[in-house]
C-alpha atoms as a PDB file:
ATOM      1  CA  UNK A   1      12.712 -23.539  39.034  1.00  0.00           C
ATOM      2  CA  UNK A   2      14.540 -21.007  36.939  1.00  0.00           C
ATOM      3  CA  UNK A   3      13.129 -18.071  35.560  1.00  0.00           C
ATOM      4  CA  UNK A   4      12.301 -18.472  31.659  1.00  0.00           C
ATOM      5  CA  UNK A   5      12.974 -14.484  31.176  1.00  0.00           C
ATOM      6  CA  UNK A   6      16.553 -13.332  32.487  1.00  0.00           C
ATOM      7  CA  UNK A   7      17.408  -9.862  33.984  1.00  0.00           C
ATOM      8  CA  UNK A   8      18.314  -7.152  31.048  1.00  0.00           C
ATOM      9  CA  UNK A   9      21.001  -7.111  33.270  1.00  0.00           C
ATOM     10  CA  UNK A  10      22.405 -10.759  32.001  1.00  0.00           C
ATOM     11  CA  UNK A  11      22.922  -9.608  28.496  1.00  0.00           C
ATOM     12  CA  UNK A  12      26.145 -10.919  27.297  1.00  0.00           C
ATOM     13  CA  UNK A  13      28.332 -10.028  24.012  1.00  0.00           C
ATOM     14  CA  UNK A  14      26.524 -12.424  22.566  1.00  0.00           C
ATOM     15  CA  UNK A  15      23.450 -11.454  22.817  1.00  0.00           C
ATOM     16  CA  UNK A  16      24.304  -7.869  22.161  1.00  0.00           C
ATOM     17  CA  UNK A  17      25.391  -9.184  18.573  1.00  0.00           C
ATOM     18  CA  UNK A  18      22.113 -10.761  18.358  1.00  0.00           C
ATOM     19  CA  UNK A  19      20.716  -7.669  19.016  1.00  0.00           C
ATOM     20  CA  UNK A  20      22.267  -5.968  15.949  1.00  0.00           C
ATOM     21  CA  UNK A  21      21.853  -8.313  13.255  1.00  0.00           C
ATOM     22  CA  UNK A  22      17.845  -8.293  14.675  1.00  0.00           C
ATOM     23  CA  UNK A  23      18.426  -4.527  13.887  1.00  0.00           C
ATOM     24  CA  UNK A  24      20.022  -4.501  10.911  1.00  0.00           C
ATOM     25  CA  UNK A  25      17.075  -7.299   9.426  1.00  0.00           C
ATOM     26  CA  UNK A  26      14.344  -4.861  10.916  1.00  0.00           C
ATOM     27  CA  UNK A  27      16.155  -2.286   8.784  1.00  0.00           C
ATOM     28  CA  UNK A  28      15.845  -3.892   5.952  1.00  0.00           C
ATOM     29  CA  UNK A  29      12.310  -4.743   6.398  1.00  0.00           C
ATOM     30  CA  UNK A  30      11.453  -1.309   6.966  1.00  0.00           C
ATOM     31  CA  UNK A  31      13.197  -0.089   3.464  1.00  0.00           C
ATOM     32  CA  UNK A  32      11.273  -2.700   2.150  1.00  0.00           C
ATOM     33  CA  UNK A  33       7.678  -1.550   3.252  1.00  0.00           C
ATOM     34  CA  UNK A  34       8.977   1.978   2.535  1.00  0.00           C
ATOM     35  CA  UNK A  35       9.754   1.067  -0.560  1.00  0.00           C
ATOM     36  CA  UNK A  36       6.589  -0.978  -1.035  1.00  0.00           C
ATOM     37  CA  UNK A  37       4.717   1.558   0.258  1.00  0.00           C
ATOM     38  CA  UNK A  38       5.765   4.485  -2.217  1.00  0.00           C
ATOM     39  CA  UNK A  39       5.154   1.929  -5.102  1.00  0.00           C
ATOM     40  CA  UNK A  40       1.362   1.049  -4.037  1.00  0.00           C
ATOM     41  CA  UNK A  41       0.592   5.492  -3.195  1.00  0.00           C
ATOM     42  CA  UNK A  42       2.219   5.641  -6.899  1.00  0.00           C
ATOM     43  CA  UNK A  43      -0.416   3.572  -8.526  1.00  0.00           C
ATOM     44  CA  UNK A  44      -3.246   4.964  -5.946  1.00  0.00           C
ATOM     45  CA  UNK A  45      -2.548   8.328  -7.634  1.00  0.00           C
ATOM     46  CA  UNK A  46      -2.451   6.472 -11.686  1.00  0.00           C
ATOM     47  CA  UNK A  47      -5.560   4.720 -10.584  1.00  0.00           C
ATOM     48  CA  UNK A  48      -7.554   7.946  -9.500  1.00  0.00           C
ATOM     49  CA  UNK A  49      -6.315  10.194 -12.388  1.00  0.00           C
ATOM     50  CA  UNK A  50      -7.335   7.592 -14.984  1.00  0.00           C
ATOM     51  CA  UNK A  51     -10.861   7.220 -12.663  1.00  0.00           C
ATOM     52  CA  UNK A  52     -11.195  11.220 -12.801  1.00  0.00           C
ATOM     53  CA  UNK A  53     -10.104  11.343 -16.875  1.00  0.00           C
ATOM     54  CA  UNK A  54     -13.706   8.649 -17.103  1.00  0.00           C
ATOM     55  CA  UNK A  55     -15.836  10.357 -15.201  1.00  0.00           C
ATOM     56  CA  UNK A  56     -15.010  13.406 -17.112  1.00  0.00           C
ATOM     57  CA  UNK A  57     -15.060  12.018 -20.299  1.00  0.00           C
ATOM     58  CA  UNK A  58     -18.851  10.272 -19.422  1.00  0.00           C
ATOM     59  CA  UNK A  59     -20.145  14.058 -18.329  1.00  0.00           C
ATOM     60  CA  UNK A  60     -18.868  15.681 -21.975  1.00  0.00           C
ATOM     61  CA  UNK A  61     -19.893  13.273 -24.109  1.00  0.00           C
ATOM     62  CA  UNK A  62     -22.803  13.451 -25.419  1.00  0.00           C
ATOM     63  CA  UNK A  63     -26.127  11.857 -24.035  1.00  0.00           C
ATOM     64  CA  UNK A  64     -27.434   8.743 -26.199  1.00  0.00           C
ATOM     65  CA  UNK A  65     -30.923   8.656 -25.641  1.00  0.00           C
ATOM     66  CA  UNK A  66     -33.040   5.813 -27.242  1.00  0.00           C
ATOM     67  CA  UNK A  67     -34.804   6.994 -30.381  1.00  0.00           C
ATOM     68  CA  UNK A  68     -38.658   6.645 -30.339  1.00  0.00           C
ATOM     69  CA  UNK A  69     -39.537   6.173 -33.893  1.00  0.00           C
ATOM     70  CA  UNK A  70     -43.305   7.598 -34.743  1.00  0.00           C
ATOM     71  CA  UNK A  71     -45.970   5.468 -34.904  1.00  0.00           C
ATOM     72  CA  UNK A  72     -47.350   5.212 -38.333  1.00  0.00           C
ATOM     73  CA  UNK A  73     -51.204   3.917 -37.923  1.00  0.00           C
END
């Protein structure tokens, strides 16, 4: 029986141009997630300053407080 995984050794020119367009697509993924990645910390920041601008708001704005009317017996 044959082995299913050849010897590094066996690489051919074929194989080695395999190789680089496998390299070249990996590449590209990686620019992509880079990419991606810069894009999604970008709206982590947006998210958090308008988060921080509501809190703040909520702790200088003024308290409403239910009125209690008197009772008039």
């Amino acid at each position: 029986m044959a082995n299913a995984y050849p010897a590094s050794s066996s690489h051919s020119a074929g194989s080695a141009h395999n190789d680089t367009d496998w390299d070249d697509e990996a590449d590209t993924e990686r620019v992509a997630l880079i990419e991606e990645n810069a894009r999604l910390r970008a709206l982590v920041v947006q998210l958090s300053t308008l988060v921080l601008k509501n809190v703040v708001d909520q702790h200088n704005s003024p308290q409403l407080f239910p009125v209690r009317r008197p009772r008039l017996d």
